[in-house]
C-alpha atoms as a PDB file:
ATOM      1  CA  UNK A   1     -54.914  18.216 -69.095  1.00  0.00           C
ATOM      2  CA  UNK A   2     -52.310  15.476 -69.159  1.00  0.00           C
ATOM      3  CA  UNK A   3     -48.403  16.427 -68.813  1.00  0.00           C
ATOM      4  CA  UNK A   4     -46.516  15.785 -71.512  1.00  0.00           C
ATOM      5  CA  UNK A   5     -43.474  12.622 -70.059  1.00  0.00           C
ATOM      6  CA  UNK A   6     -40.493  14.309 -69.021  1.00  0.00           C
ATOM      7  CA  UNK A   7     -37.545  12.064 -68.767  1.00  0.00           C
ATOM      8  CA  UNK A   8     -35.167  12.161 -65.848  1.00  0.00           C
ATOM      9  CA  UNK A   9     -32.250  13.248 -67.734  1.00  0.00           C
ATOM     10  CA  UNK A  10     -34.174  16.220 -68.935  1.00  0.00           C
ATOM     11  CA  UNK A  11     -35.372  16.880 -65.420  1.00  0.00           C
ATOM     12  CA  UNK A  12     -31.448  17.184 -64.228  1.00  0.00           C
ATOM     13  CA  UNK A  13     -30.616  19.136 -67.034  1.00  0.00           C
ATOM     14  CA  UNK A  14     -33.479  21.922 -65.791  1.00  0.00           C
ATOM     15  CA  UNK A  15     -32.277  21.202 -61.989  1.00  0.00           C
ATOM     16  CA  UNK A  16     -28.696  21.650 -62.928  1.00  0.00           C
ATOM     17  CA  UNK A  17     -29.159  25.010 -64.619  1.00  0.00           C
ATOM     18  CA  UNK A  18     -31.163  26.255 -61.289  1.00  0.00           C
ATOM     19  CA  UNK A  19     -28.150  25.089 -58.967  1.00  0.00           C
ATOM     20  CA  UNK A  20     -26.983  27.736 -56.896  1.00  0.00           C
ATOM     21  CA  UNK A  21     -30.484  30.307 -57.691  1.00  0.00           C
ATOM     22  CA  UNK A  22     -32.433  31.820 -55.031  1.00  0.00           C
ATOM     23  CA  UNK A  23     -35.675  29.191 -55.678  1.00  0.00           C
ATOM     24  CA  UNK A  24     -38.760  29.371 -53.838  1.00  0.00           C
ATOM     25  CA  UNK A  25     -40.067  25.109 -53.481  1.00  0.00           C
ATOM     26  CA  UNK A  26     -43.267  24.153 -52.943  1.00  0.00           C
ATOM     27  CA  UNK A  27     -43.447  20.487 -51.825  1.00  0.00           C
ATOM     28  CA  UNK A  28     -46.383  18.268 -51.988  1.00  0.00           C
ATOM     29  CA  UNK A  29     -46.394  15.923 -48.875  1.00  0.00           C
ATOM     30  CA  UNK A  30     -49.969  14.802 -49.394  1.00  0.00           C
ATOM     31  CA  UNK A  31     -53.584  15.105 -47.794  1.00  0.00           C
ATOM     32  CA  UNK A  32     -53.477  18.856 -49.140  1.00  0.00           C
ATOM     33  CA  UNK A  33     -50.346  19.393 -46.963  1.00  0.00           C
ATOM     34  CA  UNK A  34     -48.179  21.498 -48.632  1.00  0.00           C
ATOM     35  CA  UNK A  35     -45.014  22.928 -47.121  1.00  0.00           C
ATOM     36  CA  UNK A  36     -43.307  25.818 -49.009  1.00  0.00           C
ATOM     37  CA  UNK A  37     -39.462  26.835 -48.387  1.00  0.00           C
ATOM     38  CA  UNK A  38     -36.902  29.286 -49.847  1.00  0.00           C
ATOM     39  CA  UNK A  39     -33.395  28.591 -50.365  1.00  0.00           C
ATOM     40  CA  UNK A  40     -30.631  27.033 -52.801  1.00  0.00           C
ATOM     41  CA  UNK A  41     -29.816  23.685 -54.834  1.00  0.00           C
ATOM     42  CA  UNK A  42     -26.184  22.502 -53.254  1.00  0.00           C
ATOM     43  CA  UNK A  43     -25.381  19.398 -54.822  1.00  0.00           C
ATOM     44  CA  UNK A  44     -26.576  17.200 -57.556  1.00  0.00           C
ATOM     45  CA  UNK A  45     -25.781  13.415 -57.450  1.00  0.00           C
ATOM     46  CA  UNK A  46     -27.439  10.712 -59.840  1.00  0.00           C
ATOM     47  CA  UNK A  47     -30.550   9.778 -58.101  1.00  0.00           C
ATOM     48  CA  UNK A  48     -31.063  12.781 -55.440  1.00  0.00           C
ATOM     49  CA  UNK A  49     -29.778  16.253 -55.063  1.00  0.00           C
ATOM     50  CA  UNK A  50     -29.711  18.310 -51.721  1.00  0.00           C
ATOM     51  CA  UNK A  51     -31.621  21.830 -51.180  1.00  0.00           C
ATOM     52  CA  UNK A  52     -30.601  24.600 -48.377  1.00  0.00           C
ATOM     53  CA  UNK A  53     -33.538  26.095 -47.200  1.00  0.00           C
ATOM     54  CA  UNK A  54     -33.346  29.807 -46.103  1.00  0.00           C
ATOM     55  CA  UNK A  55     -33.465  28.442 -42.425  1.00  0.00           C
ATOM     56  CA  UNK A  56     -30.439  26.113 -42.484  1.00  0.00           C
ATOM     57  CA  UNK A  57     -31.708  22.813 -43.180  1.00  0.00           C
ATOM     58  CA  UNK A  58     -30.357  20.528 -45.704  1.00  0.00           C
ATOM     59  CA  UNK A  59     -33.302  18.689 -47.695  1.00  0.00           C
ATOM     60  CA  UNK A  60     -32.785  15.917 -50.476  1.00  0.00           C
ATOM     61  CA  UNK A  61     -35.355  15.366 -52.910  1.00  0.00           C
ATOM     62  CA  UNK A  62     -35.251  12.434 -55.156  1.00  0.00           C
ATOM     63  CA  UNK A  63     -35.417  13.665 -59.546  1.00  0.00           C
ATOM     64  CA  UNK A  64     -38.561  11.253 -59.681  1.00  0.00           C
ATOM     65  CA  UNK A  65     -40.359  13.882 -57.231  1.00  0.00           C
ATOM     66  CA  UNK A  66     -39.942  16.859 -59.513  1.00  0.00           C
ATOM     67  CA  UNK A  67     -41.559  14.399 -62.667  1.00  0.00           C
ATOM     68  CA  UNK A  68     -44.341  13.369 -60.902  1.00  0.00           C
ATOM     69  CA  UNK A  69     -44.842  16.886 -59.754  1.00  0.00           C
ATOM     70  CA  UNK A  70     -44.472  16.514 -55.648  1.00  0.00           C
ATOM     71  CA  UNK A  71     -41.745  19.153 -56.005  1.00  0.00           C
ATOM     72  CA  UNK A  72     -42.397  22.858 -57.877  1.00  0.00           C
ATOM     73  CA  UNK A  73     -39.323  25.230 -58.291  1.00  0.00           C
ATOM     74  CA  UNK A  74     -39.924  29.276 -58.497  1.00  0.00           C
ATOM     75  CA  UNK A  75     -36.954  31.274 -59.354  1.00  0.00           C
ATOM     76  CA  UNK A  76     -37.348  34.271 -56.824  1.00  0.00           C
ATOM     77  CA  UNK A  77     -35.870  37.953 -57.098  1.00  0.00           C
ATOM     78  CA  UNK A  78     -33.176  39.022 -55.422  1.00  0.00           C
END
């Protein structure tokens, strides 16, 4: 079933309210590789915002990932 278009302002809106959440991310890096990380949304700039992971690294993901669905946020529990 096709995705209803989801604009890029509406796409920082969502990421803006999850800054600073304990997120699971599931990131699609192609060929069925998919590499899965826990952590926390830092920063938001206009074209990229940065992710902690639970192990220290500092990841930037571009908003056009999370629209064409390489990127997939889970809020987890604390």
């Amino acid at each position: 079933m096709r995705q209803r278009a989801t604009s890029v302002e509406e796409v920082k809106r969502k990421i803006a309210e999850l800054k600073g959440k304990d997120l699971s991310v599931a990131v699609n890096r192609g060929r069925k590789k998919v590499t899965r990380m826990s952590g926390v949304i830092v920063d938001l700039f206009p074209s990229v915002f940065t992710f902690r992971a639970a192990a220290g690294d500092l990841v930037s993901f571009s908003y056009s990932d999370v629209i064409c669905g390489d990127i997939v946020f889970r809020e987890t529990a604390r």
